[in-house]
N, C-alpha and C. Protein backbone atom coordinates (compact mmCIF):
# COMPACT_ATOMS: atom_id res chain seq x y z
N UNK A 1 64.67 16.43 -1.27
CA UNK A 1 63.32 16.19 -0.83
C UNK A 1 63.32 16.23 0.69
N UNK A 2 62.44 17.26 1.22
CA UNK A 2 62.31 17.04 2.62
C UNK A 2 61.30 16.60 3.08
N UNK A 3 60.60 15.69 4.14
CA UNK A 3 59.86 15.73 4.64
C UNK A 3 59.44 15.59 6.10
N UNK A 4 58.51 16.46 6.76
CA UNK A 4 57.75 17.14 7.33
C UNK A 4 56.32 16.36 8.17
N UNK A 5 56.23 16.48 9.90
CA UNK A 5 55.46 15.49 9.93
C UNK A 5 53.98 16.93 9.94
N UNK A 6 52.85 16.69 9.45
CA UNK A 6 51.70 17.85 9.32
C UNK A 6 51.09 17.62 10.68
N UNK A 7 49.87 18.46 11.08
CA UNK A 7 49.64 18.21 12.65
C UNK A 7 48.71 17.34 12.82
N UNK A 8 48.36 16.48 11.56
CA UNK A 8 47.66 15.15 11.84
C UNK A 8 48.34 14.23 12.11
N UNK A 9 49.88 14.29 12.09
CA UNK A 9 50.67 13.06 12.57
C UNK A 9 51.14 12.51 11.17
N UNK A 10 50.78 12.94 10.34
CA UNK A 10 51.19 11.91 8.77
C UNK A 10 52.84 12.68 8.53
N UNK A 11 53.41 11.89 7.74
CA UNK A 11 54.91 12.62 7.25
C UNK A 11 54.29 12.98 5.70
N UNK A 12 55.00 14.11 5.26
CA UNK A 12 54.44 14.73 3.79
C UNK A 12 55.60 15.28 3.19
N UNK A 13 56.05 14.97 1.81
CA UNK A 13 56.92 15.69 1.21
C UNK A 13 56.87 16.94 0.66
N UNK A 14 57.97 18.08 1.63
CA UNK A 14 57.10 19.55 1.32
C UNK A 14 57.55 19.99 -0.84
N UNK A 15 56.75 20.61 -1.14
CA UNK A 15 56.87 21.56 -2.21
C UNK A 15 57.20 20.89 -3.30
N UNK A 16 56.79 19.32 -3.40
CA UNK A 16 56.88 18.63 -4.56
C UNK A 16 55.57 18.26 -5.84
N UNK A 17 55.39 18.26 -6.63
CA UNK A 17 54.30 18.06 -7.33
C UNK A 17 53.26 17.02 -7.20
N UNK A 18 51.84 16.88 -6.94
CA UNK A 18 51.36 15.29 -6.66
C UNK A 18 52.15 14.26 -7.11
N UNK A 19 52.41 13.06 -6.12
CA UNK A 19 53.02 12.00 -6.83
C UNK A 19 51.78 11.75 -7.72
N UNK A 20 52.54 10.54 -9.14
CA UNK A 20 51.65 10.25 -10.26
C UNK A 20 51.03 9.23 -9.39
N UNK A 21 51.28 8.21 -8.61
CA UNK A 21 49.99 7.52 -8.47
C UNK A 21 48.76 7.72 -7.34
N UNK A 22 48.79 8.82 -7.30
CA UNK A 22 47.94 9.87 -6.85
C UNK A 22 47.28 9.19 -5.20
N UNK A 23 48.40 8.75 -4.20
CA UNK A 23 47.95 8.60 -3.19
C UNK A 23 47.55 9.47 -2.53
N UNK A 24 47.18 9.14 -1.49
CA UNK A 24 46.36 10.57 -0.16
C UNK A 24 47.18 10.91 0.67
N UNK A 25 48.45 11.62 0.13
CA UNK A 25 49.41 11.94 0.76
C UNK A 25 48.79 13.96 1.05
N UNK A 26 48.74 14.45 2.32
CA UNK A 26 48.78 15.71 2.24
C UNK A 26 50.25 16.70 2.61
N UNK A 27 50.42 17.30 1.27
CA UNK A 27 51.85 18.04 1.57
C UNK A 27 51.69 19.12 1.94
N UNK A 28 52.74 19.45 2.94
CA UNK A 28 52.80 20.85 3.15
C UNK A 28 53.02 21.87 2.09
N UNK A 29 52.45 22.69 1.33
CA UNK A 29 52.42 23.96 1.32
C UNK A 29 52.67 25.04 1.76
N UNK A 30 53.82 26.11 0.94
CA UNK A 30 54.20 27.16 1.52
C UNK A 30 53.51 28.09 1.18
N UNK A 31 52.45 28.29 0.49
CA UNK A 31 51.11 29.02 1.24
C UNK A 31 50.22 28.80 2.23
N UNK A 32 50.49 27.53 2.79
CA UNK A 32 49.08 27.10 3.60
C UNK A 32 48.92 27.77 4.68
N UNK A 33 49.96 28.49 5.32
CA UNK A 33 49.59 29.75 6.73
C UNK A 33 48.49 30.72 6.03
N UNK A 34 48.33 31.15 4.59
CA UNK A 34 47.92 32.28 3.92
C UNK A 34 46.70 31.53 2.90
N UNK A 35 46.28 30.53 3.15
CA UNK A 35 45.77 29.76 2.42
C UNK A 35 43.86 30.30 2.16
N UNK A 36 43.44 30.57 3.49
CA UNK A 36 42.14 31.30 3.81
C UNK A 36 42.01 32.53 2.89
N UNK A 37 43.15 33.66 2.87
CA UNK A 37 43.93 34.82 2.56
C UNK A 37 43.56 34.65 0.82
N UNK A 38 44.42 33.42 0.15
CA UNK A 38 44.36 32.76 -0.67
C UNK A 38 42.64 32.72 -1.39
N UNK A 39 42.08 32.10 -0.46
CA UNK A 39 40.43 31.45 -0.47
C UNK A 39 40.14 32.60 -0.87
N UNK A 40 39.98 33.67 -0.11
CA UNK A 40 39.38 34.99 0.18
C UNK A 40 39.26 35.40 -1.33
N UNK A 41 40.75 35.85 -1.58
CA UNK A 41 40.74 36.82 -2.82
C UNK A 41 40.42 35.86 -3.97
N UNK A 42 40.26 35.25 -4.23
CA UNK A 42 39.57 33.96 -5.07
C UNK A 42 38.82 34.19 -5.55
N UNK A 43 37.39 34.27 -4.65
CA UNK A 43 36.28 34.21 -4.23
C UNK A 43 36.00 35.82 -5.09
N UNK A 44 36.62 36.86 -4.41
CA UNK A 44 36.37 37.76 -5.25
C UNK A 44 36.29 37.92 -6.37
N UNK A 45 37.65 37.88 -7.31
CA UNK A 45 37.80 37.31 -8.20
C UNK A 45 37.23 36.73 -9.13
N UNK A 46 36.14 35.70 -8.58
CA UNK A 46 34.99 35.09 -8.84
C UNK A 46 33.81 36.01 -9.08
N UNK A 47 33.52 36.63 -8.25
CA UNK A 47 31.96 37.15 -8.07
C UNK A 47 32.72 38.71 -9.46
N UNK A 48 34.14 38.98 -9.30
CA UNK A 48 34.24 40.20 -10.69
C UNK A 48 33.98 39.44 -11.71
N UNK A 49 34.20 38.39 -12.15
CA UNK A 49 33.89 37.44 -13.38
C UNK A 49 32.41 37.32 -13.67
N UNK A 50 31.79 36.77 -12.74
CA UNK A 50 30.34 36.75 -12.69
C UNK A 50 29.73 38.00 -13.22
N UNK A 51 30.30 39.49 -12.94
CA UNK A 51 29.86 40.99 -12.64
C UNK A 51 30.44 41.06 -14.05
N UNK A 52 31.05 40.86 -14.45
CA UNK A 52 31.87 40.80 -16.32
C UNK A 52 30.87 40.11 -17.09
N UNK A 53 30.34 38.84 -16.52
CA UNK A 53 29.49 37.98 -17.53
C UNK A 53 28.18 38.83 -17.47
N UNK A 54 27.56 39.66 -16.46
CA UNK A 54 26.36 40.10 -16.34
C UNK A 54 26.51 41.78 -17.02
N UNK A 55 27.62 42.16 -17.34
CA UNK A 55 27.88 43.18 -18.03
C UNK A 55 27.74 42.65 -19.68
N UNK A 56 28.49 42.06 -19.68
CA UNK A 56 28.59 41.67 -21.22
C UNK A 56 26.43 41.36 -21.81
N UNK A 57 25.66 39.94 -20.66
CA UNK A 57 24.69 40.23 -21.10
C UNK A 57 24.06 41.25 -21.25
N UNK A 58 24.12 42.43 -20.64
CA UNK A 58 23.63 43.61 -20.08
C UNK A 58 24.03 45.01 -21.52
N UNK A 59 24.96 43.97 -22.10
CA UNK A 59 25.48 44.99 -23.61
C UNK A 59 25.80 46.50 -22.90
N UNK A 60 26.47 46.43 -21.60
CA UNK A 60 27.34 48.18 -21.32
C UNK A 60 28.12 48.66 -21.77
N UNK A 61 28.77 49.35 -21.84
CA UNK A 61 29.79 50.30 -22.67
C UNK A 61 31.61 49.28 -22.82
N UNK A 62 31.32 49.12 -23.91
CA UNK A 62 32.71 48.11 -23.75
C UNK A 62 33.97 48.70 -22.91
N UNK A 63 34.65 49.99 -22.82
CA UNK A 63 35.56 50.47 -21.92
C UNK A 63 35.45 50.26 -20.54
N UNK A 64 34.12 50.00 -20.14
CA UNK A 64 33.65 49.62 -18.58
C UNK A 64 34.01 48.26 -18.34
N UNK A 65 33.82 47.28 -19.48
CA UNK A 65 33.94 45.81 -19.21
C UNK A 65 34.89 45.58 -19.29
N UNK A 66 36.20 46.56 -20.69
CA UNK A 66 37.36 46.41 -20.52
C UNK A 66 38.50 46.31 -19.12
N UNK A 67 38.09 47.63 -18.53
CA UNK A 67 38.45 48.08 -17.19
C UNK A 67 38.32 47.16 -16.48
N UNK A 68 37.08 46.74 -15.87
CA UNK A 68 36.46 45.18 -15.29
C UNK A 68 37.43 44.35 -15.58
N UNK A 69 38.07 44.16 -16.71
CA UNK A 69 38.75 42.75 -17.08
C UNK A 69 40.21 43.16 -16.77
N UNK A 70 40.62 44.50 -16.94
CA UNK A 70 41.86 44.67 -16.47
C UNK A 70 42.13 44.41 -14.76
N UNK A 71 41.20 44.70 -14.45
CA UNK A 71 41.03 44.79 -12.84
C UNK A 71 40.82 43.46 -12.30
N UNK A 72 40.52 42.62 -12.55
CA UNK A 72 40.09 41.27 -12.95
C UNK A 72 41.87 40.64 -12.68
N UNK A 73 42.26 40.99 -14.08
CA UNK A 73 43.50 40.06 -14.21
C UNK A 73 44.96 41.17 -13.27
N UNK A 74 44.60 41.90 -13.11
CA UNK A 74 45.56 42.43 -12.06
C UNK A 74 45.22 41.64 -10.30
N UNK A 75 43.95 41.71 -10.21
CA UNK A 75 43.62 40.69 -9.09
C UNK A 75 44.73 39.42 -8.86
N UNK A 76 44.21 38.59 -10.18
CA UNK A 76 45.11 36.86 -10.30
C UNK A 76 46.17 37.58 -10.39
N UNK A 77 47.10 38.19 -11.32
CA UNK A 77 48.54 38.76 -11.34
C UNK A 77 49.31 38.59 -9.77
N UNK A 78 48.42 39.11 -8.83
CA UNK A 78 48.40 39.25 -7.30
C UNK A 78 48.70 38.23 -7.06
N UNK A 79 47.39 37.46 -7.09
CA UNK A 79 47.31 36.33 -6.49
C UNK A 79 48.45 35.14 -6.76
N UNK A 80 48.92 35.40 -7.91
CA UNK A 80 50.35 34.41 -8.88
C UNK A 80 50.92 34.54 -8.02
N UNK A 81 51.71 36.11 -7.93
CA UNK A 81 52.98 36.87 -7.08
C UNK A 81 52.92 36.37 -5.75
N UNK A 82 51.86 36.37 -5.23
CA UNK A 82 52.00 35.94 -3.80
C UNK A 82 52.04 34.45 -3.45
N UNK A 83 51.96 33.93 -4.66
CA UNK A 83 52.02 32.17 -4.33
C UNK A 83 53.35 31.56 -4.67
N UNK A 84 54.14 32.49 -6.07
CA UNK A 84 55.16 32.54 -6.11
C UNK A 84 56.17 33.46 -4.83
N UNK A 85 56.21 33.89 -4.56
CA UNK A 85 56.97 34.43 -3.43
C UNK A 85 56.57 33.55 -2.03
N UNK A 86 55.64 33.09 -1.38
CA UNK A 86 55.65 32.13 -0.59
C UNK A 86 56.18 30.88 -0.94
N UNK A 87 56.20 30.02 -2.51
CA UNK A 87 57.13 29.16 -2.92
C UNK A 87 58.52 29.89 -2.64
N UNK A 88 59.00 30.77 -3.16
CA UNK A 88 60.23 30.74 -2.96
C UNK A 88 60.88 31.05 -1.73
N UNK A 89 59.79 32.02 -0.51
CA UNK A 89 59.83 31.57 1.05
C UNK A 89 60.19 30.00 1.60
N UNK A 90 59.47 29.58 1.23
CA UNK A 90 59.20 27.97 1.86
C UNK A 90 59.86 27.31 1.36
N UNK A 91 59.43 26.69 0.07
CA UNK A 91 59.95 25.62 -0.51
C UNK A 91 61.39 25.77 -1.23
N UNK A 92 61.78 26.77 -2.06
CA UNK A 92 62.88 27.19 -2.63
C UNK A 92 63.92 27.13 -1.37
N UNK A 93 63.83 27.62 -0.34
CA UNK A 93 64.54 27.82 0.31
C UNK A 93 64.97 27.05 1.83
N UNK A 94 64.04 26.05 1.69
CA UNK A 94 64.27 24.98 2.37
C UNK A 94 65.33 23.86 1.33
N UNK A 95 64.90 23.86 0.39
CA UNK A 95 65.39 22.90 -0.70
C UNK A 95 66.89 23.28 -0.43
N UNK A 96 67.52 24.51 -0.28
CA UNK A 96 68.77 25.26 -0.30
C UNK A 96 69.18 24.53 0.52
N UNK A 97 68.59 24.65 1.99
CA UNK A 97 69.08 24.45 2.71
C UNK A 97 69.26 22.96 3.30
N UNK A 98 68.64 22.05 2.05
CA UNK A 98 69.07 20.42 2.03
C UNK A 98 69.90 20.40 1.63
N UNK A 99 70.53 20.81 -0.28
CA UNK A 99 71.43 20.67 -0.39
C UNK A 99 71.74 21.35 -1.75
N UNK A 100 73.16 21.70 -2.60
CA UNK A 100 72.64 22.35 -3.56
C UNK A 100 72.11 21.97 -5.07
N UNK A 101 72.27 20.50 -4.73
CA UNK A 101 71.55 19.85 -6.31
C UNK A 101 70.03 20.55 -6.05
N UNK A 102 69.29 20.08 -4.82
CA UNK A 102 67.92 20.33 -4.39
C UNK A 102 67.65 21.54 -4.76
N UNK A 103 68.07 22.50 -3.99
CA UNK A 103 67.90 24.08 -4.44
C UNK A 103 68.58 24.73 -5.73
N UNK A 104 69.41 23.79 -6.69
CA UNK A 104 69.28 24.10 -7.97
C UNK A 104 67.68 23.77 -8.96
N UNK A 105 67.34 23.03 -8.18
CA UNK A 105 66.40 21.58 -8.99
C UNK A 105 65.17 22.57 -8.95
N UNK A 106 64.67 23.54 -7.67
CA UNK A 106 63.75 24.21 -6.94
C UNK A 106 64.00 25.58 -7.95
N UNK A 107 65.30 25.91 -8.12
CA UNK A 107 65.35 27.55 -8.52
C UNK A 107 65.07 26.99 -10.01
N UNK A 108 65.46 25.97 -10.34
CA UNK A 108 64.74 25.75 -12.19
C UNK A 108 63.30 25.92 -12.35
N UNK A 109 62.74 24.88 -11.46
CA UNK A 109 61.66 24.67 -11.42
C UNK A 109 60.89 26.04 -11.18
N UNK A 110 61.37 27.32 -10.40
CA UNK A 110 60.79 28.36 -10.33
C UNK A 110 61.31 29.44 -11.82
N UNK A 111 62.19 29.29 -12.12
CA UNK A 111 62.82 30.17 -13.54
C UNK A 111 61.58 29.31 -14.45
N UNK A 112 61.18 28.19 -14.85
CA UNK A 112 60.23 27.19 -15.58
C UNK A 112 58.90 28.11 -15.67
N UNK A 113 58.66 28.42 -14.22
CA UNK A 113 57.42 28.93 -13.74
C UNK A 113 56.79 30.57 -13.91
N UNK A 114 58.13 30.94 -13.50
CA UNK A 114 58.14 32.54 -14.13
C UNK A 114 58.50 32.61 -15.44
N UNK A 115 58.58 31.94 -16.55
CA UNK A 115 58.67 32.22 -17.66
C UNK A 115 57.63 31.53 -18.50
N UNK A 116 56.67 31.07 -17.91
CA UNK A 116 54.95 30.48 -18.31
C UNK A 116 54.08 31.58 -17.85
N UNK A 117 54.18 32.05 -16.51
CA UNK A 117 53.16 32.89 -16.36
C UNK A 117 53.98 34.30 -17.03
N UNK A 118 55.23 34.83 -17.57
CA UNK A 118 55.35 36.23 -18.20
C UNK A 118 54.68 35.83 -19.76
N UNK A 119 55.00 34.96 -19.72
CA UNK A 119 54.32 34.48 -21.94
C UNK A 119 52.84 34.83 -22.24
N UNK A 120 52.77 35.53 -21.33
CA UNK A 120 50.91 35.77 -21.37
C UNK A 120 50.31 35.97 -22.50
């Protein structure tokens, strides 16, 4: 466990899961440089869903909505990959470099993770 002071002055434990008794601790994140980036494609994301729901009322050609939905989940696919690869930037690899129980504990926790989001 490392921790990190954020530029409000607080200390934060990076790349660990909310503690359970859910204080107002803010942790660093190894997306948070890319976090806006993050926001952004979201947002899109959003408004194709919306454009899917107004197709479907709209009764259009199901191969169009299909497409829509492929395009859709290749978006998030993205968006996974890049949150996973900034975890394993940041956090995986800080963990290493505490010690190697830590960065065993980090590379499980990411093998855990990539084998929930492939079970699609």
């Amino acid at each position: 466990m490392t921790t990190t002071v954020s530029s409000n002055g607080h200390h934060a434990t990076e790349c660990n899961p909310p503690p359970v008794d859910c204080r107002p601790t803010q942790p660093v994140r190894g997306y948070a440089s890319g976090k806006d980036d993050y926001l952004s494609r979201l947002r899109k994301i959003e408004g194709q869903i919306r454009g899917l729901q107004k197709m479907v009322e709209e009764d259009r050609w199901c191969p169009d909505i299909v497409t829509q939905v492929a395009s859709a989940t290749r978006a998030l696919q993205e968006v996974a990959v890049g949150l996973l690869n900034d975890h394993l930037q940041h956090c995986v690899l800080n963990a290493v470099k505490v010690s190697d129980v830590e960065g065993k504990a980090r590379l499980d926790e990411m093998a855990t993770t990539i084998r929930q989001v492939v079970r699609l």
